[in-house]
N, C-alpha and C. Protein backbone atom coordinates (compact mmCIF):
# COMPACT_ATOMS: atom_id res chain seq x y z
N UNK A 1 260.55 109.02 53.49
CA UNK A 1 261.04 107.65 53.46
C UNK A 1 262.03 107.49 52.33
N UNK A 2 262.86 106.58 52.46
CA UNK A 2 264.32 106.34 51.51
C UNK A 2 263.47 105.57 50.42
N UNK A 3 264.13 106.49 49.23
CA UNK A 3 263.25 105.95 47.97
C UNK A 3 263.87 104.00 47.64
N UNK A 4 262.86 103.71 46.80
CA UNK A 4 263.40 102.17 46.36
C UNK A 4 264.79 101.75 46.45
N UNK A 5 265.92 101.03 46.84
CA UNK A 5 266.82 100.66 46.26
C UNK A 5 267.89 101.54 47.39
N UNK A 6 267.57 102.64 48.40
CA UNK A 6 268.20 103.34 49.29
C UNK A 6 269.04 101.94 50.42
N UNK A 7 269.80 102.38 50.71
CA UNK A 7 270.90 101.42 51.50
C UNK A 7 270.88 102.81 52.98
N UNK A 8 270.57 101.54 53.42
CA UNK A 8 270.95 102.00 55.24
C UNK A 8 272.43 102.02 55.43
N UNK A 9 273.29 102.52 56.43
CA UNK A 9 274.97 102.77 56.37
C UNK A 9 275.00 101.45 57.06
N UNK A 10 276.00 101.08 56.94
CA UNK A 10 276.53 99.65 57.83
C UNK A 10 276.68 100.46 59.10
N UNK A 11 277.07 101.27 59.31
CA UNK A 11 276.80 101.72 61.00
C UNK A 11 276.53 103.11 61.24
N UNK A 12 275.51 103.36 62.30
CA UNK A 12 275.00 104.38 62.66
C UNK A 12 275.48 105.01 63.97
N UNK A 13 275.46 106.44 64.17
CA UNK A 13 276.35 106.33 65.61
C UNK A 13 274.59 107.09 66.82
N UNK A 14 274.40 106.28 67.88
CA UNK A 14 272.89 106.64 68.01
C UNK A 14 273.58 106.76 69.74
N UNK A 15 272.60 107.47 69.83
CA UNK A 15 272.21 108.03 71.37
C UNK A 15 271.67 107.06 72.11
N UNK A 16 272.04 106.49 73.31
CA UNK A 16 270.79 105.73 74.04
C UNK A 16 270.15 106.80 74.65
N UNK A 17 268.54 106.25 74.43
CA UNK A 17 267.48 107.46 74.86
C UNK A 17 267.22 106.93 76.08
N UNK A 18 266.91 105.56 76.44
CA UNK A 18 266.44 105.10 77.60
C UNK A 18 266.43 103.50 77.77
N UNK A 19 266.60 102.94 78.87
CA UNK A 19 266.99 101.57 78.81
C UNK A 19 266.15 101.39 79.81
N UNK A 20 265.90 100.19 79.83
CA UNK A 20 264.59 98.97 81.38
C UNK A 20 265.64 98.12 80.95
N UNK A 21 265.75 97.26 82.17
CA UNK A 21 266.26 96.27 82.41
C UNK A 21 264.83 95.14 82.97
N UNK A 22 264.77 94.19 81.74
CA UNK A 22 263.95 93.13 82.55
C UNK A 22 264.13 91.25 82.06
N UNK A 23 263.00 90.95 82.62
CA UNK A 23 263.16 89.46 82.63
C UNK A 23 261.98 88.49 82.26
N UNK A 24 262.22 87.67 81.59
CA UNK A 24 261.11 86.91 81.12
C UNK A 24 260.44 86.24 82.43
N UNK A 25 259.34 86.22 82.37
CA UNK A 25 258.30 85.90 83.76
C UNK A 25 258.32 84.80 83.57
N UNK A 26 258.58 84.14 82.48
CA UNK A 26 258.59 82.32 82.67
C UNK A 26 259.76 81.74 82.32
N UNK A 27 260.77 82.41 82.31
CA UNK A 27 262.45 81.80 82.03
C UNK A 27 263.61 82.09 83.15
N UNK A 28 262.63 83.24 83.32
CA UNK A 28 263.95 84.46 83.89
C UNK A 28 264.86 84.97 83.40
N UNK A 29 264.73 84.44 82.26
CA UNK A 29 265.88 85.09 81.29
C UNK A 29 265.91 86.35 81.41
N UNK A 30 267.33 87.14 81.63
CA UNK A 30 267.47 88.94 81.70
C UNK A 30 267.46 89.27 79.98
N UNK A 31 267.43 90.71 80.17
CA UNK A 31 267.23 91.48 78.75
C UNK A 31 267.04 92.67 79.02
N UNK A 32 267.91 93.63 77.85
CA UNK A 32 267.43 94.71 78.07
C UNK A 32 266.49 95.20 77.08
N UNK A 33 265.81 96.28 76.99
CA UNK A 33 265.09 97.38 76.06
C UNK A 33 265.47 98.57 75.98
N UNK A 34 266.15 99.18 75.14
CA UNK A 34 266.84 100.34 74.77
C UNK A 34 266.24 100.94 73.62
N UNK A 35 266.11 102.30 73.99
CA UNK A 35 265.62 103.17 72.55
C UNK A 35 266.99 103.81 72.13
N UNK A 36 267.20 103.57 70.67
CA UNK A 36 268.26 104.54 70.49
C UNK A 36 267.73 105.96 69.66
N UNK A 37 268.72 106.79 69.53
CA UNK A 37 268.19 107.86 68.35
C UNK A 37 269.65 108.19 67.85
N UNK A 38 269.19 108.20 66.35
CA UNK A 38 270.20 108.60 65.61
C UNK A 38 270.66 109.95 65.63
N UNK A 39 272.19 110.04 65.72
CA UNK A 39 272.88 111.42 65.59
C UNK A 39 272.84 111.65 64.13
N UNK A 40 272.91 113.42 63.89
CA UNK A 40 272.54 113.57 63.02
C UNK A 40 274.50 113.43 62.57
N UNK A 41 274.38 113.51 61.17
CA UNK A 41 275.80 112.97 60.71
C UNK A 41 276.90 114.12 61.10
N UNK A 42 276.74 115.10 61.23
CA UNK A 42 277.84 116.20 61.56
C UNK A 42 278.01 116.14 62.95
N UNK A 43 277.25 114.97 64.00
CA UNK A 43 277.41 115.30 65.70
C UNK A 43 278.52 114.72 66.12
N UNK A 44 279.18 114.77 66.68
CA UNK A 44 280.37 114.06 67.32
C UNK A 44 279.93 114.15 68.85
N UNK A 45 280.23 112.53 69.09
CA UNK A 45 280.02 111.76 70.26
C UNK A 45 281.04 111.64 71.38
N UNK A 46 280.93 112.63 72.69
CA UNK A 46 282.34 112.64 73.27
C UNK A 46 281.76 111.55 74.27
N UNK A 47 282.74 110.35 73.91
CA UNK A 47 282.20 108.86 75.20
C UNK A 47 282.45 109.14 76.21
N UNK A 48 283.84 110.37 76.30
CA UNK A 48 283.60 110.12 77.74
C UNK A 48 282.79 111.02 78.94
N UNK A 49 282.38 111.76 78.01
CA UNK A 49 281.40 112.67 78.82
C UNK A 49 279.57 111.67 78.50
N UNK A 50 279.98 110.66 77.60
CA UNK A 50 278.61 110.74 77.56
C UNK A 50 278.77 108.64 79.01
N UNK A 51 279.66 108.47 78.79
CA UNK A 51 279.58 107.32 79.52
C UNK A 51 280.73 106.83 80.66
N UNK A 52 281.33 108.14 80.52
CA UNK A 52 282.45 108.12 82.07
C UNK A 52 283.53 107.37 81.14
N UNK A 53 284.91 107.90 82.10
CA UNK A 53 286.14 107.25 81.84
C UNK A 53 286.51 106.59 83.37
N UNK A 54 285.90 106.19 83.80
CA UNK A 54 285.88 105.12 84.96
C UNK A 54 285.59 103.80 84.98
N UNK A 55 286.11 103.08 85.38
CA UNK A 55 285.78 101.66 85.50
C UNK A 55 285.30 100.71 86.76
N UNK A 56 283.75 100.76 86.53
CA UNK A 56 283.14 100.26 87.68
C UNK A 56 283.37 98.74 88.07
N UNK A 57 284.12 98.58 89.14
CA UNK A 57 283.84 96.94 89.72
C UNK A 57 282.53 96.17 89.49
N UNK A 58 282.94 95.23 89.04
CA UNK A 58 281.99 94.02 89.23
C UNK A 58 281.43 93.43 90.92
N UNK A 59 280.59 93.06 91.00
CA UNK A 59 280.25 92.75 92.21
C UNK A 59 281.05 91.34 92.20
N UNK A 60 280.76 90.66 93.38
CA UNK A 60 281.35 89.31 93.09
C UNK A 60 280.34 87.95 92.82
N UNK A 61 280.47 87.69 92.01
CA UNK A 61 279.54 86.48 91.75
C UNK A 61 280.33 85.08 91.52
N UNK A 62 279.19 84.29 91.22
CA UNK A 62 279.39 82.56 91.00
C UNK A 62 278.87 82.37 89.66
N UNK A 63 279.02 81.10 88.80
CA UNK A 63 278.15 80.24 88.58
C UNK A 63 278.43 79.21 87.80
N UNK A 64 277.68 78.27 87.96
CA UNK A 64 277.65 76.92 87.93
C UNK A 64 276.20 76.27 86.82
N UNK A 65 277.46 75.40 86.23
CA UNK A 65 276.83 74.47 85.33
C UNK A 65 276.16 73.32 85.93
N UNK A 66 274.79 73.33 86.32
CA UNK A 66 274.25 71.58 87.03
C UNK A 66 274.20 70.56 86.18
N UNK A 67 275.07 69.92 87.16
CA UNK A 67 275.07 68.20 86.77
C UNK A 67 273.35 67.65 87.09
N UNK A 68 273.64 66.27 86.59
CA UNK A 68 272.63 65.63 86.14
C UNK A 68 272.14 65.77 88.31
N UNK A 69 273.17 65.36 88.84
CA UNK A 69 272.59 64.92 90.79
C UNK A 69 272.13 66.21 90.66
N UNK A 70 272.74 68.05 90.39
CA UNK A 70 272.71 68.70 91.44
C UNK A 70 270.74 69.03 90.45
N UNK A 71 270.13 68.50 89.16
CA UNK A 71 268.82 69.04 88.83
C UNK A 71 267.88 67.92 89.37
N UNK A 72 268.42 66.31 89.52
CA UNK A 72 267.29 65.67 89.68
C UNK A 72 266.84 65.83 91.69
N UNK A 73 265.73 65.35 92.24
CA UNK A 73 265.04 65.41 93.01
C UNK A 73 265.29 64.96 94.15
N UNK A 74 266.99 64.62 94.49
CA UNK A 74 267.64 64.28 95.27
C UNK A 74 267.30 65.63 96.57
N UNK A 75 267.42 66.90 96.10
CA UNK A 75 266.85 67.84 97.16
C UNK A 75 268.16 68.49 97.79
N UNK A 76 269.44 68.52 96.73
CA UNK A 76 270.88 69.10 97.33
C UNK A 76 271.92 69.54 95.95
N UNK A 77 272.18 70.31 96.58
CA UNK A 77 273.21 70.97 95.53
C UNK A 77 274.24 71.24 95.55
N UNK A 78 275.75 70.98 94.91
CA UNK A 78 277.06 70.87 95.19
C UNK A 78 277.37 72.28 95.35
N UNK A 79 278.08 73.04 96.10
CA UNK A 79 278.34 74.42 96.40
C UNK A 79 280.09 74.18 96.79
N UNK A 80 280.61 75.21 95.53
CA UNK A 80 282.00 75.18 95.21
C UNK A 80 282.50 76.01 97.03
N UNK A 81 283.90 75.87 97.27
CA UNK A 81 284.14 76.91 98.16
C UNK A 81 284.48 78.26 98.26
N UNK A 82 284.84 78.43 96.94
CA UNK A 82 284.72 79.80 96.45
C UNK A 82 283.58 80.56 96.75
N UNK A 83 282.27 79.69 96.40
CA UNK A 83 280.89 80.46 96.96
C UNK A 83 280.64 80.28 97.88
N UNK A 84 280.93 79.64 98.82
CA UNK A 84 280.45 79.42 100.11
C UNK A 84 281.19 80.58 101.14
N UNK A 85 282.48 80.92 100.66
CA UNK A 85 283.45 81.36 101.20
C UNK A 85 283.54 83.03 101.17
N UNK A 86 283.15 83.29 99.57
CA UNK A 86 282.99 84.38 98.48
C UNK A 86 281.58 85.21 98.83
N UNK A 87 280.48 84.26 98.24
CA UNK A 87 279.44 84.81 98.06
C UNK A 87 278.41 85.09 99.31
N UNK A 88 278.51 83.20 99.81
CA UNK A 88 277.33 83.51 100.77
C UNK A 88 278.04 84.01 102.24
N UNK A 89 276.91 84.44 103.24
CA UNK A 89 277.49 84.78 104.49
C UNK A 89 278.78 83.95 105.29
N UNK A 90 279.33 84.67 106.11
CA UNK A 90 280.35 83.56 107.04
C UNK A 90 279.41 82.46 107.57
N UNK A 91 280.43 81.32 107.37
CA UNK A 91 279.85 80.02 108.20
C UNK A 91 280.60 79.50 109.37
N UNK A 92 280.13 79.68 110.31
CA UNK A 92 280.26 79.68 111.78
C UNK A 92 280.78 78.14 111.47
N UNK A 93 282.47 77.79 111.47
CA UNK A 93 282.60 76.41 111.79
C UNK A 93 283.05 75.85 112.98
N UNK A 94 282.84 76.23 114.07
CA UNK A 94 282.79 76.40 115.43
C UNK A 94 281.56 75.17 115.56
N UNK A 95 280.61 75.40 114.60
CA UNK A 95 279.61 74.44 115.16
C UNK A 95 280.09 72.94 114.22
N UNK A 96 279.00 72.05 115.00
CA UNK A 96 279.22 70.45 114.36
C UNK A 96 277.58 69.75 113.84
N UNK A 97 277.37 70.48 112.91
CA UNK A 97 277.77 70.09 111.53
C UNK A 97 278.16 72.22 111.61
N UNK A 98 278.70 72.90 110.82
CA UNK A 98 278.39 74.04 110.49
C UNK A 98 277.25 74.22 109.65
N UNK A 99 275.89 75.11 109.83
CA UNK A 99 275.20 75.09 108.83
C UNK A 99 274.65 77.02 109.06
N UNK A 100 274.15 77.08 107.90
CA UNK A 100 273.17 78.70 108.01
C UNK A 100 272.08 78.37 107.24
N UNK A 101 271.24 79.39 107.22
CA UNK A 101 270.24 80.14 106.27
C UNK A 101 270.68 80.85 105.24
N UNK A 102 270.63 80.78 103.93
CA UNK A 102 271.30 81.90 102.67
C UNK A 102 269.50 81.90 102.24
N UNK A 103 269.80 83.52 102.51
CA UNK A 103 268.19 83.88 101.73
C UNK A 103 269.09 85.05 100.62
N UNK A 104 268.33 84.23 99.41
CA UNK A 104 268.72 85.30 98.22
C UNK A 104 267.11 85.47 97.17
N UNK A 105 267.68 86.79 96.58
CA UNK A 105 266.45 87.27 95.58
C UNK A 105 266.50 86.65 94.28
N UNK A 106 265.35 86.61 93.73
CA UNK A 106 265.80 86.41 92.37
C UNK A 106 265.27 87.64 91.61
N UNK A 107 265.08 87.41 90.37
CA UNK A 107 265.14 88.62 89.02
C UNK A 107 263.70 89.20 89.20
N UNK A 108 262.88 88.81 89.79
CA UNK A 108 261.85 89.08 89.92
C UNK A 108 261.51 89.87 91.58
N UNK A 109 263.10 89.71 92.73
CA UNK A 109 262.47 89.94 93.88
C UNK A 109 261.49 89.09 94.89
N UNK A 110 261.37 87.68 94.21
CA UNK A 110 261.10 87.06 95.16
C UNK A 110 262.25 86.02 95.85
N UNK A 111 261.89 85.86 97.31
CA UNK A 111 262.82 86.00 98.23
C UNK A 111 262.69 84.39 98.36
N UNK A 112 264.08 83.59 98.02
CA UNK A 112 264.35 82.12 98.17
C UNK A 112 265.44 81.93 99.40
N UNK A 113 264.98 80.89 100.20
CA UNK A 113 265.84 80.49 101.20
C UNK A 113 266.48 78.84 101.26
N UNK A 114 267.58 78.67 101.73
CA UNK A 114 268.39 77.45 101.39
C UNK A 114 268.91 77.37 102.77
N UNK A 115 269.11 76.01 102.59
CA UNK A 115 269.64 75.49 103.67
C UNK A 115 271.39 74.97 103.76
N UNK A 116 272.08 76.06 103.90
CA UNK A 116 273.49 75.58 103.81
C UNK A 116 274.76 74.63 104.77
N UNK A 117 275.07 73.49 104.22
CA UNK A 117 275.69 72.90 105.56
C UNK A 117 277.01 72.28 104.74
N UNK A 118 278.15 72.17 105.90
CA UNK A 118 278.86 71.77 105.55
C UNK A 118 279.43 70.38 105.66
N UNK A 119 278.99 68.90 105.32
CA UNK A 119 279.55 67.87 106.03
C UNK A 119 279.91 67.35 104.98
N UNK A 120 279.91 65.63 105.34
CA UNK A 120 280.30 64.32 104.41
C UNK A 120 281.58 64.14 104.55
N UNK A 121 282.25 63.23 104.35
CA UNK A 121 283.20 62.56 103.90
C UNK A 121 284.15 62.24 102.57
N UNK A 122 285.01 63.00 101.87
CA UNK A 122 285.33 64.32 102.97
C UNK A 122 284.33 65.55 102.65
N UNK A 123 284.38 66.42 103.72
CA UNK A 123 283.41 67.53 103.98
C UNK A 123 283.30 68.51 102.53
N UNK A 124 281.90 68.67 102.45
CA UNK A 124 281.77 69.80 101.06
C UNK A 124 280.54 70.54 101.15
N UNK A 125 280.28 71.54 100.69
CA UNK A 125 279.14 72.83 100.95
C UNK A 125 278.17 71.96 100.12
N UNK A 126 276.68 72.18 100.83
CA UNK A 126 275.44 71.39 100.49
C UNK A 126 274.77 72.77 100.36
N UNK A 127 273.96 72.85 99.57
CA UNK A 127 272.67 73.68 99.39
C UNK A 127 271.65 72.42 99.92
N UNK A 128 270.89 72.26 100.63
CA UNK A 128 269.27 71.33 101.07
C UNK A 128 268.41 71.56 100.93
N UNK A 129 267.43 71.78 101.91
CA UNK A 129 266.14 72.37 102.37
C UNK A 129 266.26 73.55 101.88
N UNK A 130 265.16 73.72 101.00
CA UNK A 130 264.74 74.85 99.39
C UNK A 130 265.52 74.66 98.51
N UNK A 131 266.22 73.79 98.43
CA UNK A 131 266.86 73.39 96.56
C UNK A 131 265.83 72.79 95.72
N UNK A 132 265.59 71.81 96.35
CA UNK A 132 264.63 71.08 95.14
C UNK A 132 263.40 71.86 95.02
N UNK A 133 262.83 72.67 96.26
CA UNK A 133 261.47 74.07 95.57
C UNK A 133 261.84 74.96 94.44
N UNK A 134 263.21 74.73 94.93
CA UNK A 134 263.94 76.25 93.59
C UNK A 134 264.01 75.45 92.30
N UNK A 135 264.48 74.30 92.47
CA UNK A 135 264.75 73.63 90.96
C UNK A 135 263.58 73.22 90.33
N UNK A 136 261.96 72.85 90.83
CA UNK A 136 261.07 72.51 90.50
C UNK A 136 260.36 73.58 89.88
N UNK A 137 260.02 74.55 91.00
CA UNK A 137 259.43 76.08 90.56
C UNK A 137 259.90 76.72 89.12
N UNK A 138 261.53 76.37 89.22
CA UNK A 138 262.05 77.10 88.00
C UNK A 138 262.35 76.19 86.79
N UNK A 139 261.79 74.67 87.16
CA UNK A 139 262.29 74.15 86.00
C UNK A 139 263.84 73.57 85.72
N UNK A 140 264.49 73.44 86.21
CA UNK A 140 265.66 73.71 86.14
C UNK A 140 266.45 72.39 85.88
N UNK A 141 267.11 71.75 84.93
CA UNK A 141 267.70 70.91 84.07
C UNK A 141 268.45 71.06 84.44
N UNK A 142 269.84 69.98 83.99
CA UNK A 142 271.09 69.67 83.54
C UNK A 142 271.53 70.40 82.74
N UNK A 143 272.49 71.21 82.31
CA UNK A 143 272.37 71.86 81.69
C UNK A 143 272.64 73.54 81.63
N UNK A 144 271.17 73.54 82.64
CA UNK A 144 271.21 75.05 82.98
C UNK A 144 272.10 76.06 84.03
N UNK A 145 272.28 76.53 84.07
CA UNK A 145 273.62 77.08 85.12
C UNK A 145 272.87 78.26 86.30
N UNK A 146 273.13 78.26 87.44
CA UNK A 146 272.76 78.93 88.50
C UNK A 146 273.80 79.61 88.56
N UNK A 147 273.41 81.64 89.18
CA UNK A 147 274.22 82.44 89.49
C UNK A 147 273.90 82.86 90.49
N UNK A 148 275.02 82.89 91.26
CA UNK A 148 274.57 83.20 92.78
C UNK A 148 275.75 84.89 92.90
N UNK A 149 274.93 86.17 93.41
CA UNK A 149 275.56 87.74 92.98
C UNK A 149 275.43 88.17 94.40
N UNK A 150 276.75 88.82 95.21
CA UNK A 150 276.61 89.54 96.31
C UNK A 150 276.88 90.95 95.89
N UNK A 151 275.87 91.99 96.52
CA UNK A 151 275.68 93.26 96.30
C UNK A 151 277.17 93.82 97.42
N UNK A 152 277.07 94.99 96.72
CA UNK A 152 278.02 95.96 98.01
C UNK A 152 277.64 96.00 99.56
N UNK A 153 276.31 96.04 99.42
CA UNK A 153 275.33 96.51 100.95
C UNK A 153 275.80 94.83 101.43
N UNK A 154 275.66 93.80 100.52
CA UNK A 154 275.92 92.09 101.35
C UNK A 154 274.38 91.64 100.52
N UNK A 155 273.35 92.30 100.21
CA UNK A 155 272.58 91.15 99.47
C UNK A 155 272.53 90.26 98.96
N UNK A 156 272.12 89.03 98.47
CA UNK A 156 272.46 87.50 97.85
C UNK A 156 271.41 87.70 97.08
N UNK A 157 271.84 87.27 95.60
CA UNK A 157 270.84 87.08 94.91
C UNK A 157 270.56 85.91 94.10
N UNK A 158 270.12 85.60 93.68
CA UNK A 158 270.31 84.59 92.29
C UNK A 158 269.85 84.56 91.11
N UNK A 159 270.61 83.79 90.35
CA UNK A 159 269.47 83.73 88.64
C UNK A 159 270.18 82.69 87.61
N UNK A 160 269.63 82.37 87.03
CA UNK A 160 269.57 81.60 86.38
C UNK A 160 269.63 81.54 84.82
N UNK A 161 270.94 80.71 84.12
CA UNK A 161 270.80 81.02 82.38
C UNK A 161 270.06 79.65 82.10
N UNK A 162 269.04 79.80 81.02
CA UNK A 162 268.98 78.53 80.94
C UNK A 162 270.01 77.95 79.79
N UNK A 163 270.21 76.55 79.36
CA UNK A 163 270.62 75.80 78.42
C UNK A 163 270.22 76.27 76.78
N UNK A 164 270.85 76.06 76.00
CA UNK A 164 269.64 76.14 74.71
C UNK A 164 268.96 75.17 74.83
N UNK A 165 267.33 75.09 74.58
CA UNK A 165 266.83 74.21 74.46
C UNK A 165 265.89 74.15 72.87
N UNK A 166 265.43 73.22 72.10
CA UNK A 166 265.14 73.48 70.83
C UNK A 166 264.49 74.43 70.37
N UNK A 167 264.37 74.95 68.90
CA UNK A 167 263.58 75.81 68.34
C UNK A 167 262.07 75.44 68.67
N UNK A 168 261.45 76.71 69.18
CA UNK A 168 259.87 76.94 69.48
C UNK A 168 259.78 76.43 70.79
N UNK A 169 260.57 76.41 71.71
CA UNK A 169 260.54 76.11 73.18
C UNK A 169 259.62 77.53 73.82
N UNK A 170 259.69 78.97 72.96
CA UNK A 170 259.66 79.99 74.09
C UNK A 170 257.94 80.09 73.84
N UNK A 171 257.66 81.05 74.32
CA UNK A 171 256.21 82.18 74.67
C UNK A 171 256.19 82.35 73.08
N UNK A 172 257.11 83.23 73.02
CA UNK A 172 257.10 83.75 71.39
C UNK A 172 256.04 85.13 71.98
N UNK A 173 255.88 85.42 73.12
CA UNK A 173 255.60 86.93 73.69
C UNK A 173 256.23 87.92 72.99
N UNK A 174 256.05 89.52 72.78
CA UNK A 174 257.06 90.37 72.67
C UNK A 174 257.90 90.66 73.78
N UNK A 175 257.46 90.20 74.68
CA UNK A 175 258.64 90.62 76.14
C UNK A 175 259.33 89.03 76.25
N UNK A 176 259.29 88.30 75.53
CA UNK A 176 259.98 86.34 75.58
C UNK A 176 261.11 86.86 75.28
N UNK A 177 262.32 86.98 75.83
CA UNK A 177 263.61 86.91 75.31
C UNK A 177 263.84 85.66 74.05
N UNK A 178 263.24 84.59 74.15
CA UNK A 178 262.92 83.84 73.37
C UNK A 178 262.40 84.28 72.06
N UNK A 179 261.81 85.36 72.14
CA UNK A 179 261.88 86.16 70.83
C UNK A 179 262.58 87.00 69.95
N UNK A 180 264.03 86.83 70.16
CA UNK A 180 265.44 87.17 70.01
C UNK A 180 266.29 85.95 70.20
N UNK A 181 267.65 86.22 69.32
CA UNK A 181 268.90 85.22 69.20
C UNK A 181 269.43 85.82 70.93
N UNK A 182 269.74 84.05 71.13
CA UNK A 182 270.04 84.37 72.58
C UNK A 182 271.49 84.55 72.34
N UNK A 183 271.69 85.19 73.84
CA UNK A 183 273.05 86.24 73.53
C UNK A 183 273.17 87.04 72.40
N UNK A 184 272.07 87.93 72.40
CA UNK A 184 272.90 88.79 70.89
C UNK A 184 271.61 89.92 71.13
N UNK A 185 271.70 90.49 69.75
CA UNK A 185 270.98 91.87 69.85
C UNK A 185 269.59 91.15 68.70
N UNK A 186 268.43 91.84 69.26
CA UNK A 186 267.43 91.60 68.19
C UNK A 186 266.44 92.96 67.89
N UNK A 187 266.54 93.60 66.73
CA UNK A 187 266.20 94.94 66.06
C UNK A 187 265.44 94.56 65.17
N UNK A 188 263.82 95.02 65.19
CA UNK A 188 263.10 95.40 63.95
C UNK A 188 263.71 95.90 62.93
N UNK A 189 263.45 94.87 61.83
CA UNK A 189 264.24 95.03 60.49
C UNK A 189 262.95 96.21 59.53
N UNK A 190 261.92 96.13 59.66
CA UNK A 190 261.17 96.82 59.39
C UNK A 190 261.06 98.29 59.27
N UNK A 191 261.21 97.98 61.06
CA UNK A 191 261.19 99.65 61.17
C UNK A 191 262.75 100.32 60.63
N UNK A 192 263.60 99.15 60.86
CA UNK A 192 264.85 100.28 60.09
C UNK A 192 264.84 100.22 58.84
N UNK A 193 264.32 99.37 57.86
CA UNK A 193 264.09 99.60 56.70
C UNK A 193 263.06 100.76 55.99
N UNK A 194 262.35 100.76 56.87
CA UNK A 194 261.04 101.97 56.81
C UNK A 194 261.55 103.62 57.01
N UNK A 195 262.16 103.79 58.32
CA UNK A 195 262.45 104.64 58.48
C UNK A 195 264.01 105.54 57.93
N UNK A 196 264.47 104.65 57.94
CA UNK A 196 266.40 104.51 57.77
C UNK A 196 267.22 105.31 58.86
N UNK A 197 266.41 104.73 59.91
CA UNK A 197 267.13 104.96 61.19
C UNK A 197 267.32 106.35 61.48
N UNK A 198 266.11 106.80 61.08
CA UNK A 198 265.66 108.75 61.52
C UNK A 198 265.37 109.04 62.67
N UNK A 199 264.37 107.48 62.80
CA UNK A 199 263.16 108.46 64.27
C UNK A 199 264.35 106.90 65.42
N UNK A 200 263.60 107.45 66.38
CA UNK A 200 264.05 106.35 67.39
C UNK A 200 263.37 104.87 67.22
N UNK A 201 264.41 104.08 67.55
CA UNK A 201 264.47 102.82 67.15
C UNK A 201 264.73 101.91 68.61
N UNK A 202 263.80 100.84 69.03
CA UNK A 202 264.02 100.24 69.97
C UNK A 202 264.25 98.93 69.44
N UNK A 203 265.72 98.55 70.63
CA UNK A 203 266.29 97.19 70.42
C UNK A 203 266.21 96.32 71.59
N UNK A 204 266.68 95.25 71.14
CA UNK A 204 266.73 94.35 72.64
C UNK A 204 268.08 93.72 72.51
N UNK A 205 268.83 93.38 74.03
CA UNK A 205 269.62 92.49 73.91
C UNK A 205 269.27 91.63 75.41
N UNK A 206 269.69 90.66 74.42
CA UNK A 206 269.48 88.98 75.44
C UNK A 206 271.16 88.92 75.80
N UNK A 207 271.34 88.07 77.31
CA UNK A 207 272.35 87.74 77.58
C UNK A 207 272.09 86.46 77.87
């Protein structure tokens, strides 16, 4: 161990050993868990053998900030045409009203279905029937923003950021993303003070 008064480097150059991708069971908040391990100081890191010189496409996604109508209990949700057009399946406007089924996953894999139609005066994309189950189940405020993600294969998914909401809102779990600065990285100060970033070190980042 680094005797009294030893200084850790302002930056270390570390290996990812292994990453999970997961989600808070009562937020949904995403996050990852990554172990890193420190290179020893003479290693040189070739990025692009270790992380490709390619640049992978983004899938195509949405998302949206809800207004005060699209969280309260009205039971409908404003759907831009970009997503209607973009994300979810073709909408047969041949028919009068045009409407479908959009069944999408969420972070967890369970399977939500909506009722999509197009009318009013003038005409605009409705989410209905299963909005207000989705907004109740999940809680879901003013505030908080819905993402709606189409896979390559055509899957629909969704998820959800929430808002900040005040200090001591979370679980305060070790798996609570709430137990980390949201959006950012959160690292045992301990263990890198203890060790000085010898042995492997697991971090988290919140998005």
């Amino acid at each position: 161990e680094p005797g009294e008064g030893a200084k850790i480097p302002a930056s270390i150059l570390c290996r990812i050993a292994a990453v999970r991708f997961l989600a808070d069971p009562e937020t949904d908040e995403v996050y990852t868990k990554m172990s890193l391990v420190p290179l020893p100081p003479d290693e040189e890191l070739d990025f692009d053998d270790e992380f490709g010189s390619g640049v992978q496409e983004k899938p195509a996604s949405f998302a949206k900030t809800l207004t005060q109508s699209d969280a309260n209990n009205g039971g409908r949700f404003s759907v831009s045409r970009y997503c209607a057009e973009t994300i979810f399946p073709r909408l047969d406007y041949t028919t009068d009203p045009p409407v479908q089924t959009v069944v999408a996953k969420d972070v967890h894999s369970e399977v939500w279905k909506f009722k999509h139609i197009y009318r009013g005066t003038p005409r605009r994309h409705l989410l209905t029937i299963g909005w207000s189950t989705f907004v109740n189940q999940k809680k879901l405020v003013a505030g908080d923003s819905i993402v709606f993600l189409r896979a390559e294969n055509g899957d629909l998914f969704v998820g959800i950021r929430r808002a900040k909401r005040g200090i001591g809102g979370g679980s305060g779990s070790e798996w609570s993303s709430s137990s980390f600065p949201q959006s950012g990285w959160g690292i045992n100060a301990n263990t890198c003070g203890a060790t000085g970033w010898r042995t492997r070190t697991t971090i988290f980042r919140c998005f």
